[in-house]
N, C-alpha and C. Protein backbone atom coordinates (compact mmCIF):
# COMPACT_ATOMS: atom_id res chain seq x y z
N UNK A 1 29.22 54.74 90.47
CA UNK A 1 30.37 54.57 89.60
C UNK A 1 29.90 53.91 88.31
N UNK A 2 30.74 54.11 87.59
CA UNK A 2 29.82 53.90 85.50
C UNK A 2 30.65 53.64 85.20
N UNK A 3 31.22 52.35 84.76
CA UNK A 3 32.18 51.97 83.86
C UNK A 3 31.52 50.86 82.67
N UNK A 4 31.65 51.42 81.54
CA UNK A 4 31.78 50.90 80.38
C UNK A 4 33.12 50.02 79.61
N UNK A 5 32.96 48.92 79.32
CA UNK A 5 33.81 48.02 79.01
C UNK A 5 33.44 48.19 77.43
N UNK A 6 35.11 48.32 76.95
CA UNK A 6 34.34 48.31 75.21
C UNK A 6 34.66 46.74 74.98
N UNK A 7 33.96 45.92 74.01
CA UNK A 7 34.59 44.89 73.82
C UNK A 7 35.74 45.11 72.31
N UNK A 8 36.79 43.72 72.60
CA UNK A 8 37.78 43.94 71.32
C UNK A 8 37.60 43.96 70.16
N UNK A 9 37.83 44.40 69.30
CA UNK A 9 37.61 44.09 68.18
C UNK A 9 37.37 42.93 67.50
N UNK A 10 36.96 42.49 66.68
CA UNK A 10 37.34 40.92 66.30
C UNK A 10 38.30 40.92 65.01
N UNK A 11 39.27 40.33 65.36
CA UNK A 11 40.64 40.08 64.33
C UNK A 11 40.20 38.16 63.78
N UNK A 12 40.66 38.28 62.09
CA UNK A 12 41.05 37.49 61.69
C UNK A 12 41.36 36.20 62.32
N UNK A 13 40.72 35.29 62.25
CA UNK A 13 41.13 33.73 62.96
C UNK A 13 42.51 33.34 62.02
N UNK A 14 43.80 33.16 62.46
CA UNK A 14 44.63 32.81 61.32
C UNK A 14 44.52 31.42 61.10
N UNK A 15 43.99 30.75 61.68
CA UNK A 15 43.83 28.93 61.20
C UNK A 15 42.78 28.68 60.12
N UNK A 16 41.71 30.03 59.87
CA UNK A 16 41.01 29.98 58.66
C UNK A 16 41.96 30.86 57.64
N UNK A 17 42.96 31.00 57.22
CA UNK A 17 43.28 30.89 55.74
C UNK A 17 43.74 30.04 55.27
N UNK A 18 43.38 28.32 55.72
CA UNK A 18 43.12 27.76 54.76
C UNK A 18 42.08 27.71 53.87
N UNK A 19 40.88 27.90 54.81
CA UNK A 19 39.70 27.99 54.17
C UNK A 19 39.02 29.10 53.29
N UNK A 20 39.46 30.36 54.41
CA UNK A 20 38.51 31.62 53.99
C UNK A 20 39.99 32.81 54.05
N UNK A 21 40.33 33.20 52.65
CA UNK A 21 41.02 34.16 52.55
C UNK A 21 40.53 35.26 53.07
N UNK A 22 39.12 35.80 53.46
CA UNK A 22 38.44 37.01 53.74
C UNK A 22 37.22 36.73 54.32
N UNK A 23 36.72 37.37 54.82
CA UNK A 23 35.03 36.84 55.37
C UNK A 23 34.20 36.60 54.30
N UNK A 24 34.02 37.00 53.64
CA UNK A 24 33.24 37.08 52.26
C UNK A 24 33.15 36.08 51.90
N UNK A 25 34.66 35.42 51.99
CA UNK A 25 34.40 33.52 51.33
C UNK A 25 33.70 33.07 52.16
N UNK A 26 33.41 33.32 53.49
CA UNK A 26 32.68 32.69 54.35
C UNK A 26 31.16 32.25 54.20
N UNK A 27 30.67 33.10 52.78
CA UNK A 27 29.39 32.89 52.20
C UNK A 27 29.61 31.83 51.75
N UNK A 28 30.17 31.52 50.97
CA UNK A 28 30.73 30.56 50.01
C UNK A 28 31.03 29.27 50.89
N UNK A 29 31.34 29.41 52.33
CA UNK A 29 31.52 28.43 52.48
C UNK A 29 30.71 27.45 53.24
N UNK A 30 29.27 28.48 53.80
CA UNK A 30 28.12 27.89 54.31
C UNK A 30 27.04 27.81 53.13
N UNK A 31 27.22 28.53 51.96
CA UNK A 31 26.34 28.35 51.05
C UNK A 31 25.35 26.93 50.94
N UNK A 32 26.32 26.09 50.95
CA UNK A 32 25.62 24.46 50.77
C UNK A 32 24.91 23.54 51.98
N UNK A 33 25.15 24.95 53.12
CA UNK A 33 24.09 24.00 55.02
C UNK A 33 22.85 24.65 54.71
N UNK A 34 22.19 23.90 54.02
CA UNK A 34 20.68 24.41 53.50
C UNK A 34 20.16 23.87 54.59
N UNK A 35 18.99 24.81 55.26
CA UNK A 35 18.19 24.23 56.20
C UNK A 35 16.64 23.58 55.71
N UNK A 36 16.41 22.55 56.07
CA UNK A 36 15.23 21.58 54.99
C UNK A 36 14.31 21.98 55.29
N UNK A 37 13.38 22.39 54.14
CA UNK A 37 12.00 23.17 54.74
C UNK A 37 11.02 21.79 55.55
N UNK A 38 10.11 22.90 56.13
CA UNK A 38 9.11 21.94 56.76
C UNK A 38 9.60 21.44 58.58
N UNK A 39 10.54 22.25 59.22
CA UNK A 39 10.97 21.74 59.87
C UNK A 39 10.42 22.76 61.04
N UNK A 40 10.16 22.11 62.16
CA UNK A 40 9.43 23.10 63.45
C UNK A 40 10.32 23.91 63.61
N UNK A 41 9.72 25.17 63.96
CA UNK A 41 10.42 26.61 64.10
C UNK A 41 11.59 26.69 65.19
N UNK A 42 11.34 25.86 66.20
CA UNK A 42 12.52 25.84 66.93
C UNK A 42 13.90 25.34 66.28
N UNK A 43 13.46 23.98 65.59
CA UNK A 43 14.79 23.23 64.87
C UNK A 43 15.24 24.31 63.82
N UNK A 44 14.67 25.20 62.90
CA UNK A 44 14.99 26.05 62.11
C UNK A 44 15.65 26.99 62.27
N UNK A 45 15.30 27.66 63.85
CA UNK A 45 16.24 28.36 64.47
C UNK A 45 17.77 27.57 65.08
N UNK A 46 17.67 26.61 65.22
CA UNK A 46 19.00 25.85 66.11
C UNK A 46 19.47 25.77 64.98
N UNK A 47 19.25 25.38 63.50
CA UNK A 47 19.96 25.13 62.78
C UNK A 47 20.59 26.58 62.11
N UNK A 48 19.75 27.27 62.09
CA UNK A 48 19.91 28.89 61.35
C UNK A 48 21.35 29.14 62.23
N UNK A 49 21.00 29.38 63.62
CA UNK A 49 22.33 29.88 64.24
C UNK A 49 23.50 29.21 64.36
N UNK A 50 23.57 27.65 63.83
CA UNK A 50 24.49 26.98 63.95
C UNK A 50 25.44 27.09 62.70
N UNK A 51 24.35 27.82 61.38
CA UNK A 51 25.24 28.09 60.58
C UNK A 51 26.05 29.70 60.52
N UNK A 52 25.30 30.25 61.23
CA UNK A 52 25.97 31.52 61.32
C UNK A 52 27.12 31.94 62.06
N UNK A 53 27.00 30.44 63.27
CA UNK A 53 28.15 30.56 64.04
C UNK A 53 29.72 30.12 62.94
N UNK A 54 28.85 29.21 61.89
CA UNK A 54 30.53 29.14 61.17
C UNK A 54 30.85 29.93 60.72
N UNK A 55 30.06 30.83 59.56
CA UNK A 55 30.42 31.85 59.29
C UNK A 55 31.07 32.95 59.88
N UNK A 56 30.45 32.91 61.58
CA UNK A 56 30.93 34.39 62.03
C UNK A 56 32.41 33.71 62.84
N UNK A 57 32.58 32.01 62.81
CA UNK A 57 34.17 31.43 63.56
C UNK A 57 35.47 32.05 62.35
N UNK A 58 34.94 32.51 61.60
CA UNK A 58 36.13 33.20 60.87
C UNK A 58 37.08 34.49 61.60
N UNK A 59 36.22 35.10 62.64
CA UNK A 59 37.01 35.66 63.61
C UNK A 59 37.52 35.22 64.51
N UNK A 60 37.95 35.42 65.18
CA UNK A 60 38.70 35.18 66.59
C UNK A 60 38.49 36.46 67.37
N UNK A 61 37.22 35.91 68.39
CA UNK A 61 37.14 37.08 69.89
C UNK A 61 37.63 36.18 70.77
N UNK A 62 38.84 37.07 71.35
CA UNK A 62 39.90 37.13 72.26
C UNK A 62 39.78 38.03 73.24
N UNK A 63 40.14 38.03 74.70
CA UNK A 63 39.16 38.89 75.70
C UNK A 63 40.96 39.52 75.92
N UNK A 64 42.25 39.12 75.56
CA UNK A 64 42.94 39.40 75.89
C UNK A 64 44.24 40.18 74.91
């Protein structure tokens, strides 16, 4: 048996239009979490994805 699950789409977080009218501002709004050079490759990565997670919290994935 083969079942494929699609996942949902991701819709708009509505508690970010205060912040981010569109994703796009979402550049704009991590622009300034500069990650400090010189820093071991692991910390560079923890920090890299920690900013991408704000950027990408402008959606809302909802399983329901």
């Amino acid at each position: 048996m083969s079942y494929t699950a699609e996942l949902p789409w991701p819709v708009p977080d509505e508690r970010f239009r205060h912040w981010a009218g569109q994703f796009a501002d979402m550049h704009e709004l991590v622009r300034g979490l500069v990650i400090p050079p010189g820093l071991p490759h692991a910390a560079e990565g923890v920090l890299t994805t920690a900013r991408e997670l704000i950027r990408m919290s402008y959606y809302r994935y909802k399983s329901s």
